[in-house]
N, C-alpha and C. Protein backbone atom coordinates (compact mmCIF):
# COMPACT_ATOMS: atom_id res chain seq x y z
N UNK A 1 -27.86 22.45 -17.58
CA UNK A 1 -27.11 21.21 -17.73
C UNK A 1 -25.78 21.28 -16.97
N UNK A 2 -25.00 22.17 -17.22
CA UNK A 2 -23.65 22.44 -16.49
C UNK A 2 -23.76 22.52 -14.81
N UNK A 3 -25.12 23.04 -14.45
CA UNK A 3 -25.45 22.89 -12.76
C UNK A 3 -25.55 21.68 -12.51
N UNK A 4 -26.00 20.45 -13.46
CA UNK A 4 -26.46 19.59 -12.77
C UNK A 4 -25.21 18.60 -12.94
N UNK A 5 -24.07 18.47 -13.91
CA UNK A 5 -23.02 18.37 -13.86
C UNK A 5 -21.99 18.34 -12.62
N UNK A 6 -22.41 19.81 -12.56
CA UNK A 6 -21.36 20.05 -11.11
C UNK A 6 -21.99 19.42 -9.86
N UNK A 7 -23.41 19.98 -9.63
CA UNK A 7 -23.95 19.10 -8.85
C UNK A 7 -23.88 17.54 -8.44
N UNK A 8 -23.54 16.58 -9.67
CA UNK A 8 -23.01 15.43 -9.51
C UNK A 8 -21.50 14.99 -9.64
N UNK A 9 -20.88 16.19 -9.63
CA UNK A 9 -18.88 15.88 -9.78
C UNK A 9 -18.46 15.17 -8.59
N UNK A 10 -19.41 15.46 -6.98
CA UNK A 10 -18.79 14.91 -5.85
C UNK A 10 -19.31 13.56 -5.98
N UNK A 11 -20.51 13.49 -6.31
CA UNK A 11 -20.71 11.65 -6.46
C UNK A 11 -19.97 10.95 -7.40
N UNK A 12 -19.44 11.60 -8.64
CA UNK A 12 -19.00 10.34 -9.49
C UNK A 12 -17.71 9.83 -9.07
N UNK A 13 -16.87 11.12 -8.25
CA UNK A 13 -15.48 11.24 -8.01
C UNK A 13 -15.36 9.80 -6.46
N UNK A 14 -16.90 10.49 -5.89
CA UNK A 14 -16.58 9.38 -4.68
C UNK A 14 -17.11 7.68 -5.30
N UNK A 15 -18.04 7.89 -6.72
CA UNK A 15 -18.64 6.22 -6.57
C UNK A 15 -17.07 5.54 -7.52
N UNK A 16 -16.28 6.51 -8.38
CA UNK A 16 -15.39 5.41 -8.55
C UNK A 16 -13.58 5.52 -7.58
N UNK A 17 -14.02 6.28 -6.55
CA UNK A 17 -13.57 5.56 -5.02
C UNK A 17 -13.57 4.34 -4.48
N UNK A 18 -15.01 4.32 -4.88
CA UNK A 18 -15.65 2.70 -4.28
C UNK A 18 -15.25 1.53 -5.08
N UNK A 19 -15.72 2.25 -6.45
CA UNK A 19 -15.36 0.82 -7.55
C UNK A 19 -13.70 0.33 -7.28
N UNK A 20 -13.01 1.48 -7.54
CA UNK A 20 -11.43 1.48 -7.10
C UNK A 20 -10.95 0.93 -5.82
N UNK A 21 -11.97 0.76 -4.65
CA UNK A 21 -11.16 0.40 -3.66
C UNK A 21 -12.15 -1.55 -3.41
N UNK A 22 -13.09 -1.37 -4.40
CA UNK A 22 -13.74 -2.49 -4.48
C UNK A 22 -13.03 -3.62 -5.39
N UNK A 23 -12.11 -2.97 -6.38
CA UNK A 23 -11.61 -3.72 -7.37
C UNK A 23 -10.02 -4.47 -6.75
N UNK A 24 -9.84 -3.46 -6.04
CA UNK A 24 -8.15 -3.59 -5.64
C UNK A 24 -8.38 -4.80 -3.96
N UNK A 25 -10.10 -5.11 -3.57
CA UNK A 25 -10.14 -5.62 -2.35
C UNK A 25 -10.22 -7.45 -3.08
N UNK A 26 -10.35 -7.14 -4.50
CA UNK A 26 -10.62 -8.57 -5.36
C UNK A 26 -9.46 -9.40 -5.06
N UNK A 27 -8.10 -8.45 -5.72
CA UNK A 27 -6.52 -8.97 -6.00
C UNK A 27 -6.03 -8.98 -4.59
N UNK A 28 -6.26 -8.16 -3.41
CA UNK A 28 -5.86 -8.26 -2.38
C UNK A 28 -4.39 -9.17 -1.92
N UNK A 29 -5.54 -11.11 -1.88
CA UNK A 29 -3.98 -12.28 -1.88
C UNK A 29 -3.14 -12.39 -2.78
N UNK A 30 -3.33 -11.70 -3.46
CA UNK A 30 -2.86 -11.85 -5.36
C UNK A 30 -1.29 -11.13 -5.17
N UNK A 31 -1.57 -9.85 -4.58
CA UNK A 31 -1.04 -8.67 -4.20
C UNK A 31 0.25 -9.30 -2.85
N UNK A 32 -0.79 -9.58 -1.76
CA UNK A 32 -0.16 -9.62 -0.68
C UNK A 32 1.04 -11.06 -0.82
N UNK A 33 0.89 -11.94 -1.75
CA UNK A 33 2.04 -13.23 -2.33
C UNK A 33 2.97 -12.15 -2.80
N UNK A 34 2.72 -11.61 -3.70
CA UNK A 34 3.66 -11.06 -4.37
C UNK A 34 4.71 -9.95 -3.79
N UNK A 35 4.11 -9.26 -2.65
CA UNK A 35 5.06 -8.18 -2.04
C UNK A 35 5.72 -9.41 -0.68
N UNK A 36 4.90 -10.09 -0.31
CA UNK A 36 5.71 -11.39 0.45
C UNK A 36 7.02 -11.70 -0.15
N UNK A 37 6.94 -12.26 -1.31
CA UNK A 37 7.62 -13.03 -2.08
C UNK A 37 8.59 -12.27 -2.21
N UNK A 38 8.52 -10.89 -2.65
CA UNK A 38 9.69 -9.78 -3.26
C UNK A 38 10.49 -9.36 -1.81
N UNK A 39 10.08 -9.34 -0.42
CA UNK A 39 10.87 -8.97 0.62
C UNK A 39 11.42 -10.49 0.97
N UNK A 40 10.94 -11.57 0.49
CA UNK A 40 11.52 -12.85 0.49
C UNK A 40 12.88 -12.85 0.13
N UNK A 41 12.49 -12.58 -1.57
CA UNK A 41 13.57 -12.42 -1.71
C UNK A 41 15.36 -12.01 -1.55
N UNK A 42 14.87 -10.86 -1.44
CA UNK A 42 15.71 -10.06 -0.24
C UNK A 42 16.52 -10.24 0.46
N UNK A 43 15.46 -11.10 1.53
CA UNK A 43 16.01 -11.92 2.21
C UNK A 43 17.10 -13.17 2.31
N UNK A 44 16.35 -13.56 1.83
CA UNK A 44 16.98 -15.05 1.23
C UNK A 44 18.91 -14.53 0.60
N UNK A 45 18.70 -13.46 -0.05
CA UNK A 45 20.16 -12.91 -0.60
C UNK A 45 20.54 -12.87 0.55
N UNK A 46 20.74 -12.29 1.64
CA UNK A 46 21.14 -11.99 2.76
C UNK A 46 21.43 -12.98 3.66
N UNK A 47 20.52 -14.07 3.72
CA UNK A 47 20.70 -15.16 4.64
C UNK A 47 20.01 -15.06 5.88
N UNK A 48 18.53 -14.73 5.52
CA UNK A 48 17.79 -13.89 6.41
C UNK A 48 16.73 -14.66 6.64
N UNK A 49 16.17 -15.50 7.77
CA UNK A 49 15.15 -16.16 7.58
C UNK A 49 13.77 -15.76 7.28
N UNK A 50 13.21 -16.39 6.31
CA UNK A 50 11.68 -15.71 5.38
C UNK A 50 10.72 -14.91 6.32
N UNK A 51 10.05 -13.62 5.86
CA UNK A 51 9.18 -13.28 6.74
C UNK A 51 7.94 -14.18 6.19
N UNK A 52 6.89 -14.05 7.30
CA UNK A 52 5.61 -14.63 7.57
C UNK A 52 4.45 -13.52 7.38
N UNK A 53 3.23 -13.87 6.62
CA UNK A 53 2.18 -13.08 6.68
C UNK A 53 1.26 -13.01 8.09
N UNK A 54 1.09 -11.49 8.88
CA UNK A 54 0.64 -11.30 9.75
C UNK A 54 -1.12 -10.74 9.27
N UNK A 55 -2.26 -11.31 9.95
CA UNK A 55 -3.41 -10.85 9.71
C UNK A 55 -3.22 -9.74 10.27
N UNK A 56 -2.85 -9.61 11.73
CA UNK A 56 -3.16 -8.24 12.57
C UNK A 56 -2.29 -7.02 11.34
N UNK A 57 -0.96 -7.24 11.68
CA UNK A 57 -0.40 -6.41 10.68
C UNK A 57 -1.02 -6.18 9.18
N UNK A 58 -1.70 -6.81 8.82
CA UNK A 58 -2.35 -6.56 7.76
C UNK A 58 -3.83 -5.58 7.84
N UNK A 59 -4.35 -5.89 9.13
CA UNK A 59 -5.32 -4.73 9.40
C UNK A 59 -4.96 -3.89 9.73
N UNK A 60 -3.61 -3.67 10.48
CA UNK A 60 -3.28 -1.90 10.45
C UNK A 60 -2.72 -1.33 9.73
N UNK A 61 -2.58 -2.25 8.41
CA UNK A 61 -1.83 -1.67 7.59
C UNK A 61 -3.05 -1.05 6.92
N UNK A 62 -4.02 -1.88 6.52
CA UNK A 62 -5.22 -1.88 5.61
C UNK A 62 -5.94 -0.28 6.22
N UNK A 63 -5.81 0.07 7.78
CA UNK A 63 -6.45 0.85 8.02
C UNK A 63 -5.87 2.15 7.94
N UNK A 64 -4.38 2.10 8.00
CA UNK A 64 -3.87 3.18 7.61
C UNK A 64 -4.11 3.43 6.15
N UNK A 65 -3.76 2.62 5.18
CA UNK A 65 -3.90 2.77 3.89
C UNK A 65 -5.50 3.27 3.54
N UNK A 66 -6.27 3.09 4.49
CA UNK A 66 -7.58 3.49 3.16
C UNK A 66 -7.83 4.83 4.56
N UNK A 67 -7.25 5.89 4.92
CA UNK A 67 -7.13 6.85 5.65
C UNK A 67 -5.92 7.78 4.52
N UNK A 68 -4.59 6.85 4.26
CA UNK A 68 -3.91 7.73 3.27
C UNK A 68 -4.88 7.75 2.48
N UNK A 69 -5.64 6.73 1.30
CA UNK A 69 -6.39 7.37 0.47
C UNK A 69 -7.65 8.32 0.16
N UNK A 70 -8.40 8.67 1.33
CA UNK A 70 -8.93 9.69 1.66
C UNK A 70 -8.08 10.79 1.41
N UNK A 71 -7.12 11.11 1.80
CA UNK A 71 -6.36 12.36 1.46
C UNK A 71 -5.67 12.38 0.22
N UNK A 72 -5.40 11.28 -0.32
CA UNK A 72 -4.76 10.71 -1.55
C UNK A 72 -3.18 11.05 -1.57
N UNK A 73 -2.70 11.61 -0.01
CA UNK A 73 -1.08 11.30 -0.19
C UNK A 73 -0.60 10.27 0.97
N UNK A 74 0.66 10.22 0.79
CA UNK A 74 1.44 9.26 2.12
C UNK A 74 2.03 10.35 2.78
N UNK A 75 1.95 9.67 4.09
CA UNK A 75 2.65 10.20 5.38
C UNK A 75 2.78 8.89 6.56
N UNK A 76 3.95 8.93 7.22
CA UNK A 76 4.28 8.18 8.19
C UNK A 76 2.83 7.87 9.29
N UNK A 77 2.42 6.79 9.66
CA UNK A 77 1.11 6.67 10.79
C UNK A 77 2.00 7.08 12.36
N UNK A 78 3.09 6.83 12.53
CA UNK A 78 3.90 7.42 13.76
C UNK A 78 3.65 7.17 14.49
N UNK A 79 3.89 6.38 15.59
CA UNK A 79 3.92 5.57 16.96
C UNK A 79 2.80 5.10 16.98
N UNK A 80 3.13 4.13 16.35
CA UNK A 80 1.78 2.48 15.68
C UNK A 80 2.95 1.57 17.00
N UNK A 81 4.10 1.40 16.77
CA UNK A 81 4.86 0.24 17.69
C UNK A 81 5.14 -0.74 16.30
N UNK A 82 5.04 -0.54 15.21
CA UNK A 82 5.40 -1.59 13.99
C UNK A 82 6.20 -0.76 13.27
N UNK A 83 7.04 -1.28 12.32
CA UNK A 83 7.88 -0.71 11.35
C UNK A 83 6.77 -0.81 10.39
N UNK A 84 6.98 0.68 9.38
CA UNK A 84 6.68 0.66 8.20
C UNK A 84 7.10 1.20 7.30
N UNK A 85 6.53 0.68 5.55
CA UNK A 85 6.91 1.33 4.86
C UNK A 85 5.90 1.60 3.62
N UNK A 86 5.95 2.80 2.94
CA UNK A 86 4.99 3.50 2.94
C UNK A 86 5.06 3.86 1.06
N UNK A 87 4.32 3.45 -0.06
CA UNK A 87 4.79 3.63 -1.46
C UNK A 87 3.11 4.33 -1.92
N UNK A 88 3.69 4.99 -2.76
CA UNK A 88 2.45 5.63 -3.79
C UNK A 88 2.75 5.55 -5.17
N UNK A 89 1.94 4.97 -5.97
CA UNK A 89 2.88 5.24 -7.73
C UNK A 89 1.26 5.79 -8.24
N UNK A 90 2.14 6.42 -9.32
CA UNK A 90 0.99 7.09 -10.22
C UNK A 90 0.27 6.32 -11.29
N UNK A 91 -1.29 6.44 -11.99
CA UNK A 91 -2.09 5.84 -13.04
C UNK A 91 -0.75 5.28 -13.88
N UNK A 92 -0.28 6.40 -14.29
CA UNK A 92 0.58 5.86 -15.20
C UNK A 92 1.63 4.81 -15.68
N UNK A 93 1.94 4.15 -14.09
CA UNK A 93 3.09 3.55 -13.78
C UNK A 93 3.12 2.76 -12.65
N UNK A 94 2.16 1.91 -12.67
CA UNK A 94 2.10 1.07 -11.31
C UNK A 94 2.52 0.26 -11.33
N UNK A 95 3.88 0.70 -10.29
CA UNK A 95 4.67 -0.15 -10.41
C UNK A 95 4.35 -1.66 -10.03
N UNK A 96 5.77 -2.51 -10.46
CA UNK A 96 5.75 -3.80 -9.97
C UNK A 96 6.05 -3.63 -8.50
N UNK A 97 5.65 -4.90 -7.72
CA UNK A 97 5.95 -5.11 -5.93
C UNK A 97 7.58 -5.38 -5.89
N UNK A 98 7.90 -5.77 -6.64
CA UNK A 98 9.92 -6.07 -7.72
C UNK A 98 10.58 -4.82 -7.03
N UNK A 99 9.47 -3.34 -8.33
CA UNK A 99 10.29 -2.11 -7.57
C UNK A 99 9.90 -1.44 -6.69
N UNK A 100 8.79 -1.88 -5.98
CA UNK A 100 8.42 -1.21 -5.28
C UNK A 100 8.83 -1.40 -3.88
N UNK A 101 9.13 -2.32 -3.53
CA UNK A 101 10.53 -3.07 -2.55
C UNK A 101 11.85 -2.65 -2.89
N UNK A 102 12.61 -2.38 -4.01
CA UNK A 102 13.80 -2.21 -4.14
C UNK A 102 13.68 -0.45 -3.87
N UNK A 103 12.92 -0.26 -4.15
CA UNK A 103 12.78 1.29 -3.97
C UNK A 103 12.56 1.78 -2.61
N UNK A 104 12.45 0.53 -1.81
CA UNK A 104 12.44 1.29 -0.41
C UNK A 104 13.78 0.93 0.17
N UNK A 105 14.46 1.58 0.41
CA UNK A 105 16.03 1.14 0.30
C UNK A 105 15.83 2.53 1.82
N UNK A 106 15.12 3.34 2.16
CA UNK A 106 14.95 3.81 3.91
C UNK A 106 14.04 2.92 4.42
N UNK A 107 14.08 1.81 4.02
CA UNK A 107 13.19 0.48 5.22
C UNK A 107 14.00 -0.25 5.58
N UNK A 108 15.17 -0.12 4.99
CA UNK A 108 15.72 -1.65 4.98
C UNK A 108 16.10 -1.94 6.48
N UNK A 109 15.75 -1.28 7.11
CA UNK A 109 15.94 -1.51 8.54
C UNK A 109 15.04 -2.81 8.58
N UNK A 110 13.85 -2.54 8.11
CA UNK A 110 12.61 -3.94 8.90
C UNK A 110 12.87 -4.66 7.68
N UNK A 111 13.16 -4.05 6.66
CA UNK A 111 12.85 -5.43 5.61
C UNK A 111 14.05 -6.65 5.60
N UNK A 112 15.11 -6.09 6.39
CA UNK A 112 16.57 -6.75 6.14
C UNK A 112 16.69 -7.05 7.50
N UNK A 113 15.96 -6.89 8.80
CA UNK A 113 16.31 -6.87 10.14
C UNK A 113 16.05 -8.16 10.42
N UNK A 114 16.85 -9.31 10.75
CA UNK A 114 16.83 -10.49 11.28
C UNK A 114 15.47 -10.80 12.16
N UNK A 115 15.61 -9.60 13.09
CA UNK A 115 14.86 -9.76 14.05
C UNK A 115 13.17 -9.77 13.35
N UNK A 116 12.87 -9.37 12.74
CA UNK A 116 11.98 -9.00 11.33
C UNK A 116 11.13 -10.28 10.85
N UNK A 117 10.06 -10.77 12.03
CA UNK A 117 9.68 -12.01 11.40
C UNK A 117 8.41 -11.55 10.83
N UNK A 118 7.79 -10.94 10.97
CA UNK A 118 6.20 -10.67 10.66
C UNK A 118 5.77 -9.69 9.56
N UNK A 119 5.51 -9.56 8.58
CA UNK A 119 4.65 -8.86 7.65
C UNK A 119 2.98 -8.69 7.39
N UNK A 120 2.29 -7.74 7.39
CA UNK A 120 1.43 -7.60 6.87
C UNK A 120 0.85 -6.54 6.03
N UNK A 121 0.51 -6.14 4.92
CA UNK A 121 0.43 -4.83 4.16
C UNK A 121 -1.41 -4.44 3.44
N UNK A 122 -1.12 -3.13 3.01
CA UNK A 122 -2.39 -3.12 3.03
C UNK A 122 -2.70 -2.02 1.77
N UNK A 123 -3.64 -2.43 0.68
CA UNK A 123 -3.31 -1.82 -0.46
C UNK A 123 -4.89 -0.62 -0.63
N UNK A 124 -4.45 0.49 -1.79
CA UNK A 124 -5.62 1.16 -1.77
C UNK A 124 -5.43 1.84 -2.53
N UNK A 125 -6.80 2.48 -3.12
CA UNK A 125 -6.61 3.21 -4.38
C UNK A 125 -6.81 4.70 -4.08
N UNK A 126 -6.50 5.89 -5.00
CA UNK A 126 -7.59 7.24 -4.64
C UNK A 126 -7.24 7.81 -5.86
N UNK A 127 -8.21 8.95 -6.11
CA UNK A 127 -8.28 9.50 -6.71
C UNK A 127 -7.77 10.69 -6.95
N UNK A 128 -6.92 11.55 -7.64
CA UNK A 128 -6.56 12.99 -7.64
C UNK A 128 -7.09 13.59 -8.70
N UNK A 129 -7.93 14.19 -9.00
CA UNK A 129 -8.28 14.47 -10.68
C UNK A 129 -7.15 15.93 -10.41
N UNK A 130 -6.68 16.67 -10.03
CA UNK A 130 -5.34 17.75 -9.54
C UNK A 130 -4.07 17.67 -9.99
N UNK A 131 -3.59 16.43 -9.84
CA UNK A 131 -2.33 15.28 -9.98
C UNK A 131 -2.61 14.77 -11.14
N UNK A 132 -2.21 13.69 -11.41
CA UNK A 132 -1.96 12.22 -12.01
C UNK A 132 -3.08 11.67 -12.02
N UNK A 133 -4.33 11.64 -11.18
CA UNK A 133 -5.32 10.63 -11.40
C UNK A 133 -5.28 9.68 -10.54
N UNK A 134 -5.83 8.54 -10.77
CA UNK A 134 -5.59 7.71 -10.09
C UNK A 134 -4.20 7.21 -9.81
N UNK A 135 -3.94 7.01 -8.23
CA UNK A 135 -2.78 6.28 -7.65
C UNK A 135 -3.22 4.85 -6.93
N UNK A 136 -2.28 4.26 -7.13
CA UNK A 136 -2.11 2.72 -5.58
C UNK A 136 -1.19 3.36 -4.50
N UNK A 137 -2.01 3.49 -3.48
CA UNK A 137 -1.46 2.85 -2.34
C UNK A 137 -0.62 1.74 -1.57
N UNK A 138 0.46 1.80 -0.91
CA UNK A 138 1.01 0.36 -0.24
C UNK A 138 1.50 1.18 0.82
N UNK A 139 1.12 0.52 2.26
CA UNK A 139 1.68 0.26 2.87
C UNK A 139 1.77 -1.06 3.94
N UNK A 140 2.89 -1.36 4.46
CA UNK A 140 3.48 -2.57 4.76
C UNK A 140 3.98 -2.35 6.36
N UNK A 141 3.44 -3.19 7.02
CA UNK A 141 3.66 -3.48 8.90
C UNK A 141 4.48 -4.36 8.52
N UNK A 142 5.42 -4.24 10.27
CA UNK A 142 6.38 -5.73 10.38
C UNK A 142 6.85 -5.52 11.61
N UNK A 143 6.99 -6.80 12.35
CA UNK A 143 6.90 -6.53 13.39
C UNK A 143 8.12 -7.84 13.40
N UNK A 144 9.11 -8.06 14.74
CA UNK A 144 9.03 -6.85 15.92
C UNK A 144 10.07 -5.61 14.92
């Protein structure tokens, strides 16, 4: 019994991968209003005209993000030609898009940059059974 256990630890770990990155592809616009809205904000304090949702930026964001979750940490994608910024929170504590924007306070270059019209971000789940468990993924393009 315990062989056939182990024998199936790599499938269950990868099928609720799938469910996890199947569930989080549901909320997606749900998601992407809400981290809009919160660098809106921001903005708007500042006197900064609103960023705009980018599709393209949203697919390289999307493609970096489900590449971080394969490995299940963050790291910079590095000469993409877009600003980004890059969040992980743990099962325990996922965060709001509220702090998860105020918490990037080393972006504020693109999130506060005038020049800063374009957004697109890209969300994802993974697994650590090592760590914490399950995490979300975010990361966020913006261009120029």
């Amino acid at each position: 019994m315990n062989y056939l256990f182990v024998f199936l630890l790599p499938f269950i770990f990868s099928c609720e991968k799938v469910i996890a990155e199947y569930s989080i592809s549901v909320r997606d616009e749900a998601l992407q209003q809400k981290y809009l809205k919160e660098h809106n904000k921001l903005r708007y304090a500042e006197k900064i005209q609103p960023l705009k949702w980018d599709i393209s930026l949203e697919k390289h964001a999307k493609r970096w993000v489900n590449h971080l979750s394969d490995i299940c940490k963050i790291s910079d994608s590095r000469g993409s030609g877009y600003g980004e910024a890059i969040d992980q929170s743990w099962q325990m504590r996922h965060d709001s898009p509220r702090l998860v924007v105020k918490r990037w306070s080393k972006y504020v270059d693109h999130i506060l940059s005038p020049e800063t019209r374009l957004i697109g971000c890209g969300f994802a789940y993974c697994e650590d059974p090592f760590r914490y468990g399950r995490s979300r993924l975010i990361v966020c393009n913006y261009f120029p």
